[in-house]
Protein backbone atom coordinates (compact mmCIF):
# COMPACT_ATOMS: atom_id res chain seq x y z
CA UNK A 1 154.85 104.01 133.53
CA UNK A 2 156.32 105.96 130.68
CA UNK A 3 159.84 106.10 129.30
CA UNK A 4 160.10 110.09 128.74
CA UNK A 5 163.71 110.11 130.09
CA UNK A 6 165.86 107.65 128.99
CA UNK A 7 169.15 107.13 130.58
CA UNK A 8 171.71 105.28 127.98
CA UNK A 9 174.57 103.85 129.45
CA UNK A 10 177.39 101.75 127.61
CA UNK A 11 179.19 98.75 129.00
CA UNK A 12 181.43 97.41 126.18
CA UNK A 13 182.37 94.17 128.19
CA UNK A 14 183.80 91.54 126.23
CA UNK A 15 185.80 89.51 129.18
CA UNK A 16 182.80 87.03 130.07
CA UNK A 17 182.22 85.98 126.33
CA UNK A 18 184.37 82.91 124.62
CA UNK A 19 184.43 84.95 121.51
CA UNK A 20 185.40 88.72 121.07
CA UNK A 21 183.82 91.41 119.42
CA UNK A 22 180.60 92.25 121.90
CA UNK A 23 182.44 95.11 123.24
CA UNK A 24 181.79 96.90 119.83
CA UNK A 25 178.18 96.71 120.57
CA UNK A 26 177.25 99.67 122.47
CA UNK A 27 178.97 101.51 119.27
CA UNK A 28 176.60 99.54 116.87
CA UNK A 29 173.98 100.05 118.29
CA UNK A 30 174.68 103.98 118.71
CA UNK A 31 175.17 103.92 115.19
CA UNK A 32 171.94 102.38 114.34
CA UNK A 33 170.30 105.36 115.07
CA UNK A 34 168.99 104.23 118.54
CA UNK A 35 169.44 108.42 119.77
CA UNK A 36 167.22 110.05 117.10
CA UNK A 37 164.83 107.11 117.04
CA UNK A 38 164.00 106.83 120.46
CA UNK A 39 163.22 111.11 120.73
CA UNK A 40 161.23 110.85 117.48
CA UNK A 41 159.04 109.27 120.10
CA UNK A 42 159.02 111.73 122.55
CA UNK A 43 161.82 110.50 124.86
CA UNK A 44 164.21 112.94 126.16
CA UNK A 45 167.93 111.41 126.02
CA UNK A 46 171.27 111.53 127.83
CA UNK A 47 173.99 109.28 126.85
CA UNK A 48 176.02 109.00 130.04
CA UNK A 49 178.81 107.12 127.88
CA UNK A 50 180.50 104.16 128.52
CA UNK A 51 181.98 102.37 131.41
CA UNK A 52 185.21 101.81 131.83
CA UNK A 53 186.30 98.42 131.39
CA UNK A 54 189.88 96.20 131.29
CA UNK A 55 190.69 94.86 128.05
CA UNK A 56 191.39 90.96 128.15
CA UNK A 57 195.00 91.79 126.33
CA UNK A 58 195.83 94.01 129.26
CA UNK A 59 195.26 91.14 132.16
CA UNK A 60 195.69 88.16 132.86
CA UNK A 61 192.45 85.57 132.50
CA UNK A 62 192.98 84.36 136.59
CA UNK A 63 190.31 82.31 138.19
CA UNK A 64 190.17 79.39 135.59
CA UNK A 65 186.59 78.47 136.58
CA UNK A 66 185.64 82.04 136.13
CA UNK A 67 187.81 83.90 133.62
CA UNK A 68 188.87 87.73 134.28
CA UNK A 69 186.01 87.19 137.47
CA UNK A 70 187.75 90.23 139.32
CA UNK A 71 187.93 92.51 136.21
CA UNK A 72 184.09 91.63 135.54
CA UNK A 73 183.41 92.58 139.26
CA UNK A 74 184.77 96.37 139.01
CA UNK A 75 182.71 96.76 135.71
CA UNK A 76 179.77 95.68 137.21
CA UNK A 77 180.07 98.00 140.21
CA UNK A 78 180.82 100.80 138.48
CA UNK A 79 177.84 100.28 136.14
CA UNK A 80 175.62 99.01 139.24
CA UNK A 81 176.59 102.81 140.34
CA UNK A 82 175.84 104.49 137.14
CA UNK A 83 172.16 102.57 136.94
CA UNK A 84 171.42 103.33 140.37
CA UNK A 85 172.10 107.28 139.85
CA UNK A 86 170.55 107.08 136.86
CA UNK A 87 167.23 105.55 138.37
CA UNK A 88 167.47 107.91 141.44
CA UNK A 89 167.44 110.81 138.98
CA UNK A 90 163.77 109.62 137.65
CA UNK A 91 165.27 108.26 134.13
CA UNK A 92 164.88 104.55 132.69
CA UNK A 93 168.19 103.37 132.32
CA UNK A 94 168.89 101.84 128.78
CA UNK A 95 172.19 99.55 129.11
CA UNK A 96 174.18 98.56 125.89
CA UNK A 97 176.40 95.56 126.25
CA UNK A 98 178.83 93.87 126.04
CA UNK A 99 178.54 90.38 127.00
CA UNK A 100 175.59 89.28 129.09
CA UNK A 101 177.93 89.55 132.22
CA UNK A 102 176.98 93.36 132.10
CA UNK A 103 173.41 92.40 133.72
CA UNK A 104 174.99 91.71 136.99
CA UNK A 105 175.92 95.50 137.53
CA UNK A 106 172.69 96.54 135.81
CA UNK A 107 170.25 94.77 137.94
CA UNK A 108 172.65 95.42 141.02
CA UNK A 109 171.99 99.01 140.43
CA UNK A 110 168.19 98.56 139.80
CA UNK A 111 167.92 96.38 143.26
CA UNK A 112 170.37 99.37 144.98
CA UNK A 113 167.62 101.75 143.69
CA UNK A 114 164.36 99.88 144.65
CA UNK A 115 166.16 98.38 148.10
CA UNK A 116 166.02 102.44 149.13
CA UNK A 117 162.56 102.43 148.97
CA UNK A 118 161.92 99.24 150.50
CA UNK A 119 160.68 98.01 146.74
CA UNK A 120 161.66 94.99 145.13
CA UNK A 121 162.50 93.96 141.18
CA UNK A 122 161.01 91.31 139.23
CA UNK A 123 163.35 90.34 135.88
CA UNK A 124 162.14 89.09 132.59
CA UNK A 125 165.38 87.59 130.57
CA UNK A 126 164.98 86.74 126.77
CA UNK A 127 168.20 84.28 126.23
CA UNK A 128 168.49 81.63 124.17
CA UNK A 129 170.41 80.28 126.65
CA UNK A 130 169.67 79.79 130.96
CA UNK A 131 172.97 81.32 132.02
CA UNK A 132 172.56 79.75 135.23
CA UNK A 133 175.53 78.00 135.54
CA UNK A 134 177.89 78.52 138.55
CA UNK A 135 181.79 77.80 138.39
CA UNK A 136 181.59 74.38 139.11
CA UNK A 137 178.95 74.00 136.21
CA UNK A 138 180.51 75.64 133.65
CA UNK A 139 182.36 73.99 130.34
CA UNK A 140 183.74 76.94 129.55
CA UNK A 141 184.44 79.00 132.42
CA UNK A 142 182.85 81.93 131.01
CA UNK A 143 181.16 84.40 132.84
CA UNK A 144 178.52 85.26 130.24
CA UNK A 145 177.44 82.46 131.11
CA UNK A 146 176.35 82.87 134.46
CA UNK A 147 174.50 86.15 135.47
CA UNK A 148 171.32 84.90 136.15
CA UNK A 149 172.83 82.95 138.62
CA UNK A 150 174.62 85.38 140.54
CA UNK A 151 171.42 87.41 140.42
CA UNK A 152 169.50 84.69 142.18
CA UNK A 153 172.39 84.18 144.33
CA UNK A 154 174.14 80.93 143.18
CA UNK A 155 176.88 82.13 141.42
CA UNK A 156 180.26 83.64 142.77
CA UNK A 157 180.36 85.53 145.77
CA UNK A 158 182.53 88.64 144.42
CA UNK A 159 179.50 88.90 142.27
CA UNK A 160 176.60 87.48 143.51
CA UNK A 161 177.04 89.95 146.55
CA UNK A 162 177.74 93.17 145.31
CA UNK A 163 176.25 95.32 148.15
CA UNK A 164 176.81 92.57 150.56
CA UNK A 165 173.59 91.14 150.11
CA UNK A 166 171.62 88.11 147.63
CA UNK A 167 169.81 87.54 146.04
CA UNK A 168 169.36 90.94 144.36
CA UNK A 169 165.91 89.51 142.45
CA UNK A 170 163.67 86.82 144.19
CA UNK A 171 164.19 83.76 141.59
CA UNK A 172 160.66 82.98 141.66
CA UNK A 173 160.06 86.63 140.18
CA UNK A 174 162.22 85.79 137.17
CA UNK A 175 161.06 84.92 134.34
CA UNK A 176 163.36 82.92 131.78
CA UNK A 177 161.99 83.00 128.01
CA UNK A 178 163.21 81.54 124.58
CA UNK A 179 165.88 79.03 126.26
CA UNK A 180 166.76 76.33 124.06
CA UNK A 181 170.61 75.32 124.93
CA UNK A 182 171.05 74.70 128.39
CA UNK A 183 173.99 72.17 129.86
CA UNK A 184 173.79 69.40 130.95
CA UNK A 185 175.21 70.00 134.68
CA UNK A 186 172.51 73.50 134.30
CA UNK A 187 169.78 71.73 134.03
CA UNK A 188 169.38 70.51 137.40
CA UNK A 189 170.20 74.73 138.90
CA UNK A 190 167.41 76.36 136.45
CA UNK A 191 164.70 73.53 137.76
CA UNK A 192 165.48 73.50 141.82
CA UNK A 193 166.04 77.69 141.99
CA UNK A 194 162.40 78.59 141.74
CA UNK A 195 163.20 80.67 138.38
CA UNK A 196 159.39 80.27 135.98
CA UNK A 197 161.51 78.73 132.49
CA UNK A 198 159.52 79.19 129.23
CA UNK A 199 161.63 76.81 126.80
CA UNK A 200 160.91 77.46 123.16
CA UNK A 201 159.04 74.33 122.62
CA UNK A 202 156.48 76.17 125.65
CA UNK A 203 156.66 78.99 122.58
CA UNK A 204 156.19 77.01 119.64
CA UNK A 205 153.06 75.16 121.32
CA UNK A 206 151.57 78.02 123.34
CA UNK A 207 152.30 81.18 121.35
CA UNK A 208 154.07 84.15 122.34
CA UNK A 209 151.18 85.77 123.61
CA UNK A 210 150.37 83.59 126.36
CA UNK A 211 153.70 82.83 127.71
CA UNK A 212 154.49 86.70 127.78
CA UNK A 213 151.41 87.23 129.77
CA UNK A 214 152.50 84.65 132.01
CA UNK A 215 156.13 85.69 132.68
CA UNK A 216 154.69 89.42 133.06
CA UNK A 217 152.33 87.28 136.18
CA UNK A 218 155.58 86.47 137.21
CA UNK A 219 158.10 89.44 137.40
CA UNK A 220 155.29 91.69 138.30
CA UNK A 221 154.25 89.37 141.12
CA UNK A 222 154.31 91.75 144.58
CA UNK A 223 157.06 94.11 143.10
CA UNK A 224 157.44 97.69 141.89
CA UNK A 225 157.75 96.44 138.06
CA UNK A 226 160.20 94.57 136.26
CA UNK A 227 163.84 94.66 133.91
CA UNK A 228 164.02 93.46 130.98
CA UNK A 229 167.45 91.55 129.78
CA UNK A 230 167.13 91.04 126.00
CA UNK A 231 170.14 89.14 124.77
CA UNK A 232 169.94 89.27 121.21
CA UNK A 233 170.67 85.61 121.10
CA UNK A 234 167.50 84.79 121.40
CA UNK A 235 166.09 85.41 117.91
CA UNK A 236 166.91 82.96 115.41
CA UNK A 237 170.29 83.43 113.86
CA UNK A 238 168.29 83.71 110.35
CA UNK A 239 167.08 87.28 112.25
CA UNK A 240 169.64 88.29 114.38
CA UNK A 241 173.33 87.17 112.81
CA UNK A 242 175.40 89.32 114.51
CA UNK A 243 175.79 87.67 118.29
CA UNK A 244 178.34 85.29 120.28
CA UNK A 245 176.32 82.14 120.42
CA UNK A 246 174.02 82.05 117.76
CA UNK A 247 171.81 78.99 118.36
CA UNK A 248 168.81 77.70 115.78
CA UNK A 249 165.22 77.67 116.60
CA UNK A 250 165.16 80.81 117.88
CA UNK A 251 162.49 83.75 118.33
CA UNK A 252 160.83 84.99 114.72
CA UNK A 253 160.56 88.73 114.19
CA UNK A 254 157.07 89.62 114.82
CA UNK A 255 157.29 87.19 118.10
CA UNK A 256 160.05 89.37 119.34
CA UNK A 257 158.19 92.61 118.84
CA UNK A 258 155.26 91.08 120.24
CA UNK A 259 157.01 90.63 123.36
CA UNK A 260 158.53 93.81 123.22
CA UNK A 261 154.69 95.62 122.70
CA UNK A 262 153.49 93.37 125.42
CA UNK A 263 156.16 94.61 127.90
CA UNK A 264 155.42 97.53 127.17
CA UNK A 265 151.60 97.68 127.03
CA UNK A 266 152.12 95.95 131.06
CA UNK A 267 152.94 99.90 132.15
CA UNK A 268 155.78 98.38 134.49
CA UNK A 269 159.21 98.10 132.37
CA UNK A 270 161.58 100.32 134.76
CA UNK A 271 164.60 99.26 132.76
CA UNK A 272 166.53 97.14 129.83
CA UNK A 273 169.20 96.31 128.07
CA UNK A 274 170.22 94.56 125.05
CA UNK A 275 173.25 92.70 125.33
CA UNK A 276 175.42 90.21 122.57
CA UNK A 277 175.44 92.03 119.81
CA UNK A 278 178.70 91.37 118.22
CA UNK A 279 179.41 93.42 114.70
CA UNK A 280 182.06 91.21 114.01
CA UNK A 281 179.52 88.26 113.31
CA UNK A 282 176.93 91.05 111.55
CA UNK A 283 175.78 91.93 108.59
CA UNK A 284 175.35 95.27 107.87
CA UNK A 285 175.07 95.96 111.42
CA UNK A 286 171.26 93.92 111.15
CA UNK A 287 171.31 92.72 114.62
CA UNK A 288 172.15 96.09 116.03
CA UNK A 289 169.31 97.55 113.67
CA UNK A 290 167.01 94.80 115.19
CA UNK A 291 168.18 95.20 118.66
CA UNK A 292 167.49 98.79 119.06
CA UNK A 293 163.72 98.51 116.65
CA UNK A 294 162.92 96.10 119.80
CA UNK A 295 164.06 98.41 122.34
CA UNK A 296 161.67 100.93 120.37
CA UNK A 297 158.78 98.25 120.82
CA UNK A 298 159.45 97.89 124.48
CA UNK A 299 159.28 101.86 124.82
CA UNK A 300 156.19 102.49 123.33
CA UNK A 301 156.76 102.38 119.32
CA UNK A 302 153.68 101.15 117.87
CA UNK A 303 152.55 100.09 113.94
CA UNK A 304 149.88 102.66 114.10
């Protein structure tokens, strides 16, 4: 497909992340220039703003297993809702987070749109990390930390089953790439829930090329295309400073635009987001610079 109307949408959610500062992101990555960039390729853009979200001064933290869980369930139905219009309307939605939380409401709204037309969604998510933990899993009790879980269905109800229905993506058309910290009590949920896990050490001995083919095999597998979750987390911290959880040993440059021009060359990317950038952590707004080049890749910018 091509990506001649692009839908951005911003969800500055910062209350599933241990450390603030994510909910600047959408901003940095506005001000890197993502708008001009994206129609010097051809695209046609409308922002459709932010979401509105609770701040974490405003209300109080609640379920201890799953900090501000009811806050993060309105802001992922209202952006579920915004994706899903979006989608309806013909455009590829483009979501800024935020924390990695945000991908509950975005694939929600991709699943609302392809449920309509009796499709289904295959997911590709680049994370350093599995976030498959559930409540009872979790060290920290944040949310961020379990998305891909409630996408499969495993993690809490309030989200797991917006709609009233779960999983919203088949695990075994997920595709999990780059993960190199995953706990202990995780470990166990990523192996038994049917999700395909490329670790970085599959990476380092296979290449980039053949494990992005593979994972393509995978979210493309019997559906109507795939979304992409790019948490900027999963470059090396030498590449991308500016995020949450920076973790070492992560993606090189070129390997991430590789897998960007490979998603893209596939023909069935019908939406993304970049999540974790966090300008407080930055330098010179680089990550956000890097985050949105990749988006470019993914949409069709090519060397020559």
């Amino acid at each position: 497909m091509t990506h001649s109307d692009i839908a951005i949408i911003g969800a500055p959610l910062d209350l599933g992340a241990g450390r603030r500062g994510v909910d600047m992101g959408p901003s940095a990555l506005r001000v890197a220039s993502l708008h001009p960039r994206l129609r010097a390729l051809g695209c046609r853009v409308r922002d459709l703003g932010n979401i509105a979200v609770d701040q974490p001064e405003s209300v109080a933290a609640g379920h201890e297993r799953a900090r501000y869980l009811d806050e993060i369930v309105r802001a992922s139905r209202r952006l579920a809702g915004m994706v899903a219009k979006a989608a309806g309307e013909g455009a590829t939605p483009l979501v800024l987070g935020g924390d990695h939380s945000v991908a509950v409401g975005t694939v929600s709204g991709m699943a609302r749109h392809l449920r309509r037309r009796k499709a289904s969604l295959g997911l590709i998510w680049m994370d350093a990390h599995a976030d498959m933990n559930t409540p009872e899993s979790s060290p920290s009790g944040n949310v961020h930390g379990m998305p891909l879980a409630c996408i499969v269905g495993l993690g809490p109800r309030e989200l797991s089953r917006i709609d009233g229905y779960a999983p919203k993506v088949d695990p075994r058309k997920v595709a999990l790439v780059g993960i190199r910290d995953v706990d202990q009590l995780e470990k166990p949920q990523v192996k038994e829930s049917g999700v395909r896990a490329f670790t970085m050490r599959d990476i380092d001995e296979r290449g980039m090329r053949a494990i992005l083919r593979e994972a393509l095999e995978v979210a493309c597998d019997g559906t109507a295309g795939f979304h992409l979750s790019l948490d900027m987390d999963a470059l090396d911290p030498r590449e991308a400073p500016g995020v949450g959880t920076p973790v070492r040993g992560g993606l090189r440059y070129r390997e991430a635009h590789l897998a960007m021009e490979l998603i893209c060359d596939s023909g069935r990317l019908l939406s993304l987001e970049v999540v974790e950038v966090n300008p407080v952590m930055d330098v010179a707004n680089r990550t956000a610079e890097l985050a949105v080049g990749l988006a470019l890749s993914a949409m069709g910018k090519r060397i020559l």
